[in-house]
C-alpha atoms as a PDB file:
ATOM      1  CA  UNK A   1       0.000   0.000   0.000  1.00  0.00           C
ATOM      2  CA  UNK A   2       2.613   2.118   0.817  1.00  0.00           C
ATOM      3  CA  UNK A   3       4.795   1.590  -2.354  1.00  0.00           C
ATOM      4  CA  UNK A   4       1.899   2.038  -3.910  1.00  0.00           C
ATOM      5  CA  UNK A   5       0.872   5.557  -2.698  1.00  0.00           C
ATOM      6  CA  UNK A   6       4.462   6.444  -3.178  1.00  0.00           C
ATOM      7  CA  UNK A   7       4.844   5.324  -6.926  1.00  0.00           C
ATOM      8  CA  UNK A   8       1.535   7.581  -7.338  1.00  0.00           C
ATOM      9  CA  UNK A   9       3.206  10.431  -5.613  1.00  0.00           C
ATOM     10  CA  UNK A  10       6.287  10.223  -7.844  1.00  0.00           C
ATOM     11  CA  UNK A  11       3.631   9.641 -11.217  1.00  0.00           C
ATOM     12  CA  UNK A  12       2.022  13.091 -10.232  1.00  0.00           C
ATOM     13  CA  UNK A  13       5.075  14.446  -9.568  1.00  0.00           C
ATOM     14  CA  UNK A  14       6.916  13.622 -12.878  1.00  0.00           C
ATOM     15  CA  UNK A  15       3.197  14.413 -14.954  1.00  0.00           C
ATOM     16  CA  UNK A  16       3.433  18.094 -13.170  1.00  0.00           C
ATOM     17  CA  UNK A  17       7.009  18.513 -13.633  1.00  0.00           C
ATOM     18  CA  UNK A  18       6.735  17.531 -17.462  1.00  0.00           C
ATOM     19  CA  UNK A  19       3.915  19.839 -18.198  1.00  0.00           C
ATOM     20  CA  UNK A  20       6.028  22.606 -16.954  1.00  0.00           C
ATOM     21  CA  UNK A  21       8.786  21.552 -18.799  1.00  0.00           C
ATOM     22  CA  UNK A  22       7.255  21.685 -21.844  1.00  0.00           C
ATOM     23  CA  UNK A  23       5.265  24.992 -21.024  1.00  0.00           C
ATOM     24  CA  UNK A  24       2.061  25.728 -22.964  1.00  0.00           C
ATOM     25  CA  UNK A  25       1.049  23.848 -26.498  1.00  0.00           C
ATOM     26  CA  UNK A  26       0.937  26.472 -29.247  1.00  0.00           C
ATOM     27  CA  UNK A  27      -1.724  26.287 -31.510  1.00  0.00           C
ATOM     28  CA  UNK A  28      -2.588  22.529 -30.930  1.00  0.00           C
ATOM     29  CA  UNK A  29       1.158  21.936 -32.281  1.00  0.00           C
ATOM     30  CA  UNK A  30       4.624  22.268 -30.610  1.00  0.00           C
ATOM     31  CA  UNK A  31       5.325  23.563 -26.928  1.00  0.00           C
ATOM     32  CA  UNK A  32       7.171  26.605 -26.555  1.00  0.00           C
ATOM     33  CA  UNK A  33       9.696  24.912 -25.594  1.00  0.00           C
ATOM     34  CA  UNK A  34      10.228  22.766 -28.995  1.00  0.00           C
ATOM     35  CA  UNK A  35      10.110  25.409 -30.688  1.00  0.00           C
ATOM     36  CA  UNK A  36      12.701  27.292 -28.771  1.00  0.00           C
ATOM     37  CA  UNK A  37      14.891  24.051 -28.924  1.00  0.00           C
ATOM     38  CA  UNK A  38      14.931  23.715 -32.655  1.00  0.00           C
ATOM     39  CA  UNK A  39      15.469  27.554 -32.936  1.00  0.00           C
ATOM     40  CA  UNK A  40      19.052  27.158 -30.719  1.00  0.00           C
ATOM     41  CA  UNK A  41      19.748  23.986 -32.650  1.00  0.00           C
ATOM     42  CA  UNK A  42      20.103  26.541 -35.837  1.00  0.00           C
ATOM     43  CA  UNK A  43      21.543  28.865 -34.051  1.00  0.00           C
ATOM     44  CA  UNK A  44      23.935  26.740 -32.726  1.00  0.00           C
ATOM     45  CA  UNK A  45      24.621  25.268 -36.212  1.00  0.00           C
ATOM     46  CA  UNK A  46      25.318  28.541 -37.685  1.00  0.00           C
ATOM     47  CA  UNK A  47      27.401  29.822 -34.821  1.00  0.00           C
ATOM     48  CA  UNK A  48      29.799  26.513 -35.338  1.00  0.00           C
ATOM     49  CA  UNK A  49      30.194  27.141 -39.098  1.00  0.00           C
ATOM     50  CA  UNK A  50      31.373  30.585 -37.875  1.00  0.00           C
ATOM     51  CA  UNK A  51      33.719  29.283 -35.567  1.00  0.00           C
ATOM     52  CA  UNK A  52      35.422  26.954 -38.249  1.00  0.00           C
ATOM     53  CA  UNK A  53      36.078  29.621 -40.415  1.00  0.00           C
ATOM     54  CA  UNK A  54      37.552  31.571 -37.743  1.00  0.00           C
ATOM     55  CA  UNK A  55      39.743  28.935 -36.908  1.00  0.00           C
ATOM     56  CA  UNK A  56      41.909  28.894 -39.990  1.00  0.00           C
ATOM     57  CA  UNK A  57      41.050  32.865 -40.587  1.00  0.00           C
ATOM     58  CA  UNK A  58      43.988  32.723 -43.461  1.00  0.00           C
ATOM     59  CA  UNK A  59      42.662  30.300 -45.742  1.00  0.00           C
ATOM     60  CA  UNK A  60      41.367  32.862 -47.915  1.00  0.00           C
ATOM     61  CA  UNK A  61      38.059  33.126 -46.745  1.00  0.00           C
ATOM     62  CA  UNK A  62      36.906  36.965 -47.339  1.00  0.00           C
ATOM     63  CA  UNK A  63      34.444  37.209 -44.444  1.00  0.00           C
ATOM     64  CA  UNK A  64      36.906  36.451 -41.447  1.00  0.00           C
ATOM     65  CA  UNK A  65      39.697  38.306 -43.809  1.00  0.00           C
ATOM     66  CA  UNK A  66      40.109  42.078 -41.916  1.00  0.00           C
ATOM     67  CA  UNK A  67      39.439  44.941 -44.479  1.00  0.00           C
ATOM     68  CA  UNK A  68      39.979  48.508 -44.393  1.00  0.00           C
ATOM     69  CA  UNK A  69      36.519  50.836 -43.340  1.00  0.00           C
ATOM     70  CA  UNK A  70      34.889  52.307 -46.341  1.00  0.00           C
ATOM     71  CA  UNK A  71      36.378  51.546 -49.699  1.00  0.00           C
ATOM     72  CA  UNK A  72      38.740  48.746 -48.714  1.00  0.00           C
ATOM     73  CA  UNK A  73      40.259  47.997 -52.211  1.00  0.00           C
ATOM     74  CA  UNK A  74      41.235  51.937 -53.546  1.00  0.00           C
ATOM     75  CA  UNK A  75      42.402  52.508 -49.570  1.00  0.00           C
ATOM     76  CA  UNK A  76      44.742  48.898 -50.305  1.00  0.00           C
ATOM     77  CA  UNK A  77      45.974  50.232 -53.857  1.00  0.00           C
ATOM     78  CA  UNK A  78      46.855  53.179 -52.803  1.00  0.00           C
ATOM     79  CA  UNK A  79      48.941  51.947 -49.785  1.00  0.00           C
ATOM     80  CA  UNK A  80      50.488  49.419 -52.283  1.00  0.00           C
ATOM     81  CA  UNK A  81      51.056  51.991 -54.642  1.00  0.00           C
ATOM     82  CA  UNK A  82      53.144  54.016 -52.075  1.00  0.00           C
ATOM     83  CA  UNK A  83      55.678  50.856 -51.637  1.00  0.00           C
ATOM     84  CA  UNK A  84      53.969  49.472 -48.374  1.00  0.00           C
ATOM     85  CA  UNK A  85      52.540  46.032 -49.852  1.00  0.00           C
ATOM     86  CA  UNK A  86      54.784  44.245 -47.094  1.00  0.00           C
ATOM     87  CA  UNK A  87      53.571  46.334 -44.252  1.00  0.00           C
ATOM     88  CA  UNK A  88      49.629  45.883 -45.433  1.00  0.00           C
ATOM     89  CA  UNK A  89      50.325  42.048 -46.034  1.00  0.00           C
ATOM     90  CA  UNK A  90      51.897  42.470 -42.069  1.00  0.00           C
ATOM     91  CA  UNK A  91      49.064  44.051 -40.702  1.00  0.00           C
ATOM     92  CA  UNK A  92      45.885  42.642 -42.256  1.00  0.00           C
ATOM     93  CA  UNK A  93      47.272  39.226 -41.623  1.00  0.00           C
ATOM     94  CA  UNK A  94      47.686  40.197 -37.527  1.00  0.00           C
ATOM     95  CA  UNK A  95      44.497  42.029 -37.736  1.00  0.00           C
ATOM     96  CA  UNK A  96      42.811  38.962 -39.426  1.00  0.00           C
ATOM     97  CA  UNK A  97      43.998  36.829 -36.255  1.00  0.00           C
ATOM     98  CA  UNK A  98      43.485  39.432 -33.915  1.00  0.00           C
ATOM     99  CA  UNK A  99      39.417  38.825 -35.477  1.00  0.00           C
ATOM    100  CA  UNK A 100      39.447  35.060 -35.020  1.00  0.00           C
ATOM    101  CA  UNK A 101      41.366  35.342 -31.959  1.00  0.00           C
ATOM    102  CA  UNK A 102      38.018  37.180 -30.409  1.00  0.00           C
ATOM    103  CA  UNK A 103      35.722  35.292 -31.847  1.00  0.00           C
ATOM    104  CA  UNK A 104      37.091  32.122 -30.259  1.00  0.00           C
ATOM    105  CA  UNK A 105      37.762  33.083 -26.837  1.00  0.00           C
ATOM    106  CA  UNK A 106      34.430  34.268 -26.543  1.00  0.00           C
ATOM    107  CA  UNK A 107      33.032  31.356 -28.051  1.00  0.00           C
ATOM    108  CA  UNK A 108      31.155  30.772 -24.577  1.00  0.00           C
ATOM    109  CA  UNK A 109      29.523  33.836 -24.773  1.00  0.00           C
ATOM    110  CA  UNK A 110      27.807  33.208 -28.031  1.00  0.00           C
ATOM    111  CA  UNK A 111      26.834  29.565 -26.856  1.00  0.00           C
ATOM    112  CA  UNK A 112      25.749  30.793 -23.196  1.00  0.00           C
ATOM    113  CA  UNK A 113      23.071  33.295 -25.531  1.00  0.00           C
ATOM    114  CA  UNK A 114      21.948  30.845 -27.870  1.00  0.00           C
ATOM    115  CA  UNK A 115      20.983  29.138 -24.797  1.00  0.00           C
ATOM    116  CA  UNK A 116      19.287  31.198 -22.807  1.00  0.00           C
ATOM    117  CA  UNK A 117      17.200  32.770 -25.195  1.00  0.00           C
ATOM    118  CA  UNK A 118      13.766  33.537 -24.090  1.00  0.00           C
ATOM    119  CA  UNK A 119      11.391  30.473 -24.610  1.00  0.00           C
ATOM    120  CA  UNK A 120       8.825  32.914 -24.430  1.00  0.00           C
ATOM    121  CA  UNK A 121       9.461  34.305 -28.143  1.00  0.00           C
ATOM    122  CA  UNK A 122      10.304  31.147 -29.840  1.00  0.00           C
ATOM    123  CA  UNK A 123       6.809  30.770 -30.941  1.00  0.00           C
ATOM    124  CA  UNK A 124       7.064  34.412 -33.097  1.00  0.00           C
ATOM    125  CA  UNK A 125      10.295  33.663 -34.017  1.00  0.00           C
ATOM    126  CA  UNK A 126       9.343  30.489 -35.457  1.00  0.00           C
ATOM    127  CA  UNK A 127       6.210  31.021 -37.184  1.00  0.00           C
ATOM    128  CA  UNK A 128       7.594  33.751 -39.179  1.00  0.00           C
ATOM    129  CA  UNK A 129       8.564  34.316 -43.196  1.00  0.00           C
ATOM    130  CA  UNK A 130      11.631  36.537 -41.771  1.00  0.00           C
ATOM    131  CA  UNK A 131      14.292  34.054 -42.648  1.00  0.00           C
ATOM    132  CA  UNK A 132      16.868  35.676 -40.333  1.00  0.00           C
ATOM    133  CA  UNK A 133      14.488  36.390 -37.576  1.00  0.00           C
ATOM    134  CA  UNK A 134      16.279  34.663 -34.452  1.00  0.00           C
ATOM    135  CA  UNK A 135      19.448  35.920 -35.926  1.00  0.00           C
ATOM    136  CA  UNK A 136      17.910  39.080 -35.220  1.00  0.00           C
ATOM    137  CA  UNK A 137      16.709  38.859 -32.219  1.00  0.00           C
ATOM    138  CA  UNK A 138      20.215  36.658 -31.142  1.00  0.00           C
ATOM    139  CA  UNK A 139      22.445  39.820 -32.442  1.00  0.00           C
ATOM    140  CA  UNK A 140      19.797  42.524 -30.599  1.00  0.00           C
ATOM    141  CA  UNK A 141      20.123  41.338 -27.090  1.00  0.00           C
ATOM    142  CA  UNK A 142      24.100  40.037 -27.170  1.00  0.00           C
ATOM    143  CA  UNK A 143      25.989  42.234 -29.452  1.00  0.00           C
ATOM    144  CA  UNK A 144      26.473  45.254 -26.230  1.00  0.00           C
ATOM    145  CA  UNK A 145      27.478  42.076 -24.350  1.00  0.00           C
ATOM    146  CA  UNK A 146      30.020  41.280 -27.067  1.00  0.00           C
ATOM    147  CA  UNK A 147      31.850  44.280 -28.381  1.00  0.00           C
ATOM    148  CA  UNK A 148      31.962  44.689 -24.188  1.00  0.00           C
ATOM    149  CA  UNK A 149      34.344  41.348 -24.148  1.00  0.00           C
ATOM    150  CA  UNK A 150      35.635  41.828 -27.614  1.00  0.00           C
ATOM    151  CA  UNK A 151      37.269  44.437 -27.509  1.00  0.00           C
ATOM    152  CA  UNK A 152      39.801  44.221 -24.891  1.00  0.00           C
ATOM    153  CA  UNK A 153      41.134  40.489 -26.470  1.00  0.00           C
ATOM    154  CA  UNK A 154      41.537  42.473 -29.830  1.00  0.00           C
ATOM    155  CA  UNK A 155      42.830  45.430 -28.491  1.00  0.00           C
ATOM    156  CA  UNK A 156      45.463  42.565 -26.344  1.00  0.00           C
ATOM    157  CA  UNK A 157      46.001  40.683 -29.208  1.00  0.00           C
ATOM    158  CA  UNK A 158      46.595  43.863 -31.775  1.00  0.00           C
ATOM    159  CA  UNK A 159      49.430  44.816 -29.387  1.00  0.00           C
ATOM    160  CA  UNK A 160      51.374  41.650 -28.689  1.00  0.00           C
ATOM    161  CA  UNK A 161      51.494  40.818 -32.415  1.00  0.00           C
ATOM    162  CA  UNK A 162      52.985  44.711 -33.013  1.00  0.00           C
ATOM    163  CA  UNK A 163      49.912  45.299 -35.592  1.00  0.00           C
ATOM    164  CA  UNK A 164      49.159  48.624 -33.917  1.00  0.00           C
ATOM    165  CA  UNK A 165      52.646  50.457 -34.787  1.00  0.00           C
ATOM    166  CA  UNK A 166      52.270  48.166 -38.261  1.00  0.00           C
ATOM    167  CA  UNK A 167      48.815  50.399 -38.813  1.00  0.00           C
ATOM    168  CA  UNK A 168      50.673  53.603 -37.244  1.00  0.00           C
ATOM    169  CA  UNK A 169      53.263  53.847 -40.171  1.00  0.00           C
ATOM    170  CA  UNK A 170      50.740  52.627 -42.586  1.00  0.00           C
ATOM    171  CA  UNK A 171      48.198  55.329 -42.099  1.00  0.00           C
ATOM    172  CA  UNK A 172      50.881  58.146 -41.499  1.00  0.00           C
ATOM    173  CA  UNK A 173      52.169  57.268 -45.046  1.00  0.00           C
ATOM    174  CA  UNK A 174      48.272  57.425 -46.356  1.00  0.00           C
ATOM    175  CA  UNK A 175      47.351  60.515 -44.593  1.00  0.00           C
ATOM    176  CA  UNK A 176      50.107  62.482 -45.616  1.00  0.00           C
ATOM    177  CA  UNK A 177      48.852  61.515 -49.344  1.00  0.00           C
ATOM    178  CA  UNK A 178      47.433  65.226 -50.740  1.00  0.00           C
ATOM    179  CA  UNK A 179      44.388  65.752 -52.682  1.00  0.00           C
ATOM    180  CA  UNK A 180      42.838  62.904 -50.028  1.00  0.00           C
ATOM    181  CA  UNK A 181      39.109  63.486 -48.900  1.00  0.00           C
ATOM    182  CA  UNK A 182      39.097  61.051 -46.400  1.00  0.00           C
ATOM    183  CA  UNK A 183      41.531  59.740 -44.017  1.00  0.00           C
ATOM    184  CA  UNK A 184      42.358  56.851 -42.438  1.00  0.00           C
ATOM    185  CA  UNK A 185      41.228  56.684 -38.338  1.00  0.00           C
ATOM    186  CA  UNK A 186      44.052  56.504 -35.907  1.00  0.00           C
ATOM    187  CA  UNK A 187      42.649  53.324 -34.109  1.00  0.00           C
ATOM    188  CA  UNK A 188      40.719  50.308 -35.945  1.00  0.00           C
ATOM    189  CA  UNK A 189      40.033  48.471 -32.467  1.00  0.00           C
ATOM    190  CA  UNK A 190      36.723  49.107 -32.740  1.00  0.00           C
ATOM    191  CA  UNK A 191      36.360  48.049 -36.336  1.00  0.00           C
ATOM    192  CA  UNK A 192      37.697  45.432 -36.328  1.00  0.00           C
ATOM    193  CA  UNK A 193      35.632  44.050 -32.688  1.00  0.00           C
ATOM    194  CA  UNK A 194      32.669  45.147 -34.615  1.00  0.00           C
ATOM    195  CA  UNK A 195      33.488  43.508 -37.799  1.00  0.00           C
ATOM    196  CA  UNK A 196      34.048  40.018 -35.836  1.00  0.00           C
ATOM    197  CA  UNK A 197      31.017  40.571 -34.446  1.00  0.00           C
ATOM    198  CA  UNK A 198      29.417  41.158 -37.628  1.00  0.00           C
ATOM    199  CA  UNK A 199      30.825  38.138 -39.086  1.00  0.00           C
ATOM    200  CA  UNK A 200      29.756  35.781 -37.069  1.00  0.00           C
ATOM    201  CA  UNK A 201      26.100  37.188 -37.128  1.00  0.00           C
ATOM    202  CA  UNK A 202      26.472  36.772 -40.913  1.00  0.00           C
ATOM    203  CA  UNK A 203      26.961  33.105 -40.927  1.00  0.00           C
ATOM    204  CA  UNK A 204      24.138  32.397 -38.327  1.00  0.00           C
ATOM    205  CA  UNK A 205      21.482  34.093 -40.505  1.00  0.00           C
ATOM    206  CA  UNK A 206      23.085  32.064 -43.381  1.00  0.00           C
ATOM    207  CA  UNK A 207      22.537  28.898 -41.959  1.00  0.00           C
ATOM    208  CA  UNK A 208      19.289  29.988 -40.204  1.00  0.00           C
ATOM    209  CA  UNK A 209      18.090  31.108 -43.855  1.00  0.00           C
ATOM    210  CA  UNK A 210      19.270  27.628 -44.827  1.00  0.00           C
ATOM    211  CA  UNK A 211      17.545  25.590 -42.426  1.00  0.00           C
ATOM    212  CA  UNK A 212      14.258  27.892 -42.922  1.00  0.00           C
ATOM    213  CA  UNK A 213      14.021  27.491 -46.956  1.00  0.00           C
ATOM    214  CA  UNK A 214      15.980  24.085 -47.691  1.00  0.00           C
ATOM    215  CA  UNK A 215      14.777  21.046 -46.464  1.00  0.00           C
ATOM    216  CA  UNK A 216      18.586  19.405 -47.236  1.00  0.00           C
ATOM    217  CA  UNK A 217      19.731  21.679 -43.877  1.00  0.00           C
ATOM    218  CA  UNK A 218      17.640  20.281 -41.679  1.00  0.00           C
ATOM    219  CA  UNK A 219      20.144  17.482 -40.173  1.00  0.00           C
ATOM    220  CA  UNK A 220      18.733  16.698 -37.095  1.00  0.00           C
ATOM    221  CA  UNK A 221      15.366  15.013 -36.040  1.00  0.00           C
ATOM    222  CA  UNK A 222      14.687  17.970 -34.014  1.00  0.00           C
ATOM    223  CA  UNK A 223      15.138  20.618 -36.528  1.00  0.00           C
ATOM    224  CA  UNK A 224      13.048  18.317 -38.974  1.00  0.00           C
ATOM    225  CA  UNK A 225      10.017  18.377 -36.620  1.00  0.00           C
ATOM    226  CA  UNK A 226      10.485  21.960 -35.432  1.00  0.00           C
ATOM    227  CA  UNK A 227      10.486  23.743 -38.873  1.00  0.00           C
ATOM    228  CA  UNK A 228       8.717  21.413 -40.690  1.00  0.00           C
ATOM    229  CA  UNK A 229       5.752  22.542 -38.229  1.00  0.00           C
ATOM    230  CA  UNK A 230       7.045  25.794 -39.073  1.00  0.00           C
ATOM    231  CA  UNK A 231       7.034  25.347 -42.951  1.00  0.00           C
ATOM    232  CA  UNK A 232       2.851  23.714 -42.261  1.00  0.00           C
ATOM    233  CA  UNK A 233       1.825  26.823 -40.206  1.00  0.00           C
ATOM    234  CA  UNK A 234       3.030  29.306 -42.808  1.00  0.00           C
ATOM    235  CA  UNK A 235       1.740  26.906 -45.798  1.00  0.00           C
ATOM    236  CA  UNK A 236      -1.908  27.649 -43.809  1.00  0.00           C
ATOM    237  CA  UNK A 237      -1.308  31.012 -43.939  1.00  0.00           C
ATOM    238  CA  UNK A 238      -0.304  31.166 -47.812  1.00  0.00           C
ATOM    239  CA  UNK A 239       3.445  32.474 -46.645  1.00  0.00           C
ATOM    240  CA  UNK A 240       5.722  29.331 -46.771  1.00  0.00           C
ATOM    241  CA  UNK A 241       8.748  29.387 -48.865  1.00  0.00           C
ATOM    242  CA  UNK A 242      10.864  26.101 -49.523  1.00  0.00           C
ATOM    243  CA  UNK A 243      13.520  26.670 -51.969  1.00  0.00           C
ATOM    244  CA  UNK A 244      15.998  24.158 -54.088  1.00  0.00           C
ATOM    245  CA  UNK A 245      19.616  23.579 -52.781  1.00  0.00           C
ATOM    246  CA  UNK A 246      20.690  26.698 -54.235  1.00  0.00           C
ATOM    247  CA  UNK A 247      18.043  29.431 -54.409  1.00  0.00           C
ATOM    248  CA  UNK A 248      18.393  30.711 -50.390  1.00  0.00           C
ATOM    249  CA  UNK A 249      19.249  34.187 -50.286  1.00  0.00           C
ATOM    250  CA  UNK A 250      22.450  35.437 -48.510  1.00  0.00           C
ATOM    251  CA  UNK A 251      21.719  37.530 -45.697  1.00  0.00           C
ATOM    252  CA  UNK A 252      22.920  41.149 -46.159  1.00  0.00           C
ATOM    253  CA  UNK A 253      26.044  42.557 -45.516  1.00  0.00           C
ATOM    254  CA  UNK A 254      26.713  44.749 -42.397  1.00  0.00           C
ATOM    255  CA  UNK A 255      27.036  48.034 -42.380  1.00  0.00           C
ATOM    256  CA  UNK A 256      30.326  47.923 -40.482  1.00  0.00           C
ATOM    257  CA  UNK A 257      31.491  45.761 -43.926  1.00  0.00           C
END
């Protein structure tokens, strides 16, 4: 009797428990909590693309590649031009490390976001035809957070590899170029934080787009279930979009970029 009354203690228990857990049902479909699962799995998925590309930053990838602020190219041929193609090889290959350095040190900080994203908006985030929208709302509520840690491991790593007095004598020799209307900013530590940050954003909303439009991305059971549900809800409402292997759209560049 007794074992009995406590294996129905422990049944109630677990059936409470498990309903919290799994929070409300949305729209006789998935929990909130689904939802929000399959949305981090994405996220996730993008976010470790990123970080293998920032691993090997000088494999001639041009996203993780650093680049000069505003017109990039004319700023490089004009350096080049003036003699300094060793120094601007020098410096964009520390500042390119000096990105993927960041990037991977605070590779806990992206994860740690992904997963505590509010379960709470998974169901607009899902049931949406904004291929980029937990992207979004990922880069909205971390990116202070980020450029906050960033910033000092750039500004660290810029100075132990000597890239800072590399980008001192480079953009003495462009600013003293006449008949220049723009010149080049004494410090890029902020750039190039930003442009990490930017980066990495940019391959999550690629894979997010991905997984959102092209059935081939969705690798998992989970993210099968989750956005196929997805892809049914938006079918209902005449808005789903499910595109070959190569018809997803990139996701626009930055405006840091």
């Amino acid at each position: 009797m007794i074992k009995r009354l406590f294996f129905s203690i422990v049944l109630a228990a677990s059936l409470f428990f498990s309903g919290c857990d799994t929070l409300q049902s949305v729209g006789g479909g998935l929990s909130q909590l689904q939802m929000a699962a399959g949305l981090r799995e994405a996220l996730t998925q993008g976010l470790f693309s990123g970080f293998d590309a920032f691993a090997n930053p000088n494999q001639g990838n041009p996203l993780v590649r650093f680049a000069f602020p505003g017109d990039a190219a004319k700023i490089e041929k004009t350096l080049r031009d003036l003699g300094l193609s060793s120094v601007v090889n020098q410096m964009t290959s520390k500042f390119t490390n000096a990105m993927g350095q960041a990037v991977l040190e605070a590779k806990p900080v992206f994860l740690n976001a992904v997963k505590n994203m509010s379960i709470t908006d998974a169901a607009s985030l899902l049931l949406t035809n904004n291929h980029h929208a937990a992207t979004d709302y990922f880069k909205t509520q971390m990116s202070p957070d980020l450029m906050t840690r960033f910033r000092p491991i750039v500004d660290n790593t810029v100075k132990t590899s000597g890239a800072d007095k590399d980008y001192q004598t480079i953009a003495r020799a462009y600013n003293a170029v006449p008949f220049l209307s723009k010149k080049l900013e004494p410090d890029l530590n902020q750039f190039i934080a930003g442009r990490a940050i930017d980066a990495m954003f940019l391959y999550v909303a690629n894979e997010e787009e991905k997984i959102r439009t092209n059935l081939s991305f969705r690798k998992t059971a989970l993210l099968k279930t989750v956005f196929g549900y997805a892809d049914q809800q938006l079918r209902n409402k005449g808005t789903a979009i499910i595109s070959d292997p190569s018809g997803f759209a990139r996701y626009p560049a930055m405006a840091r970029f």
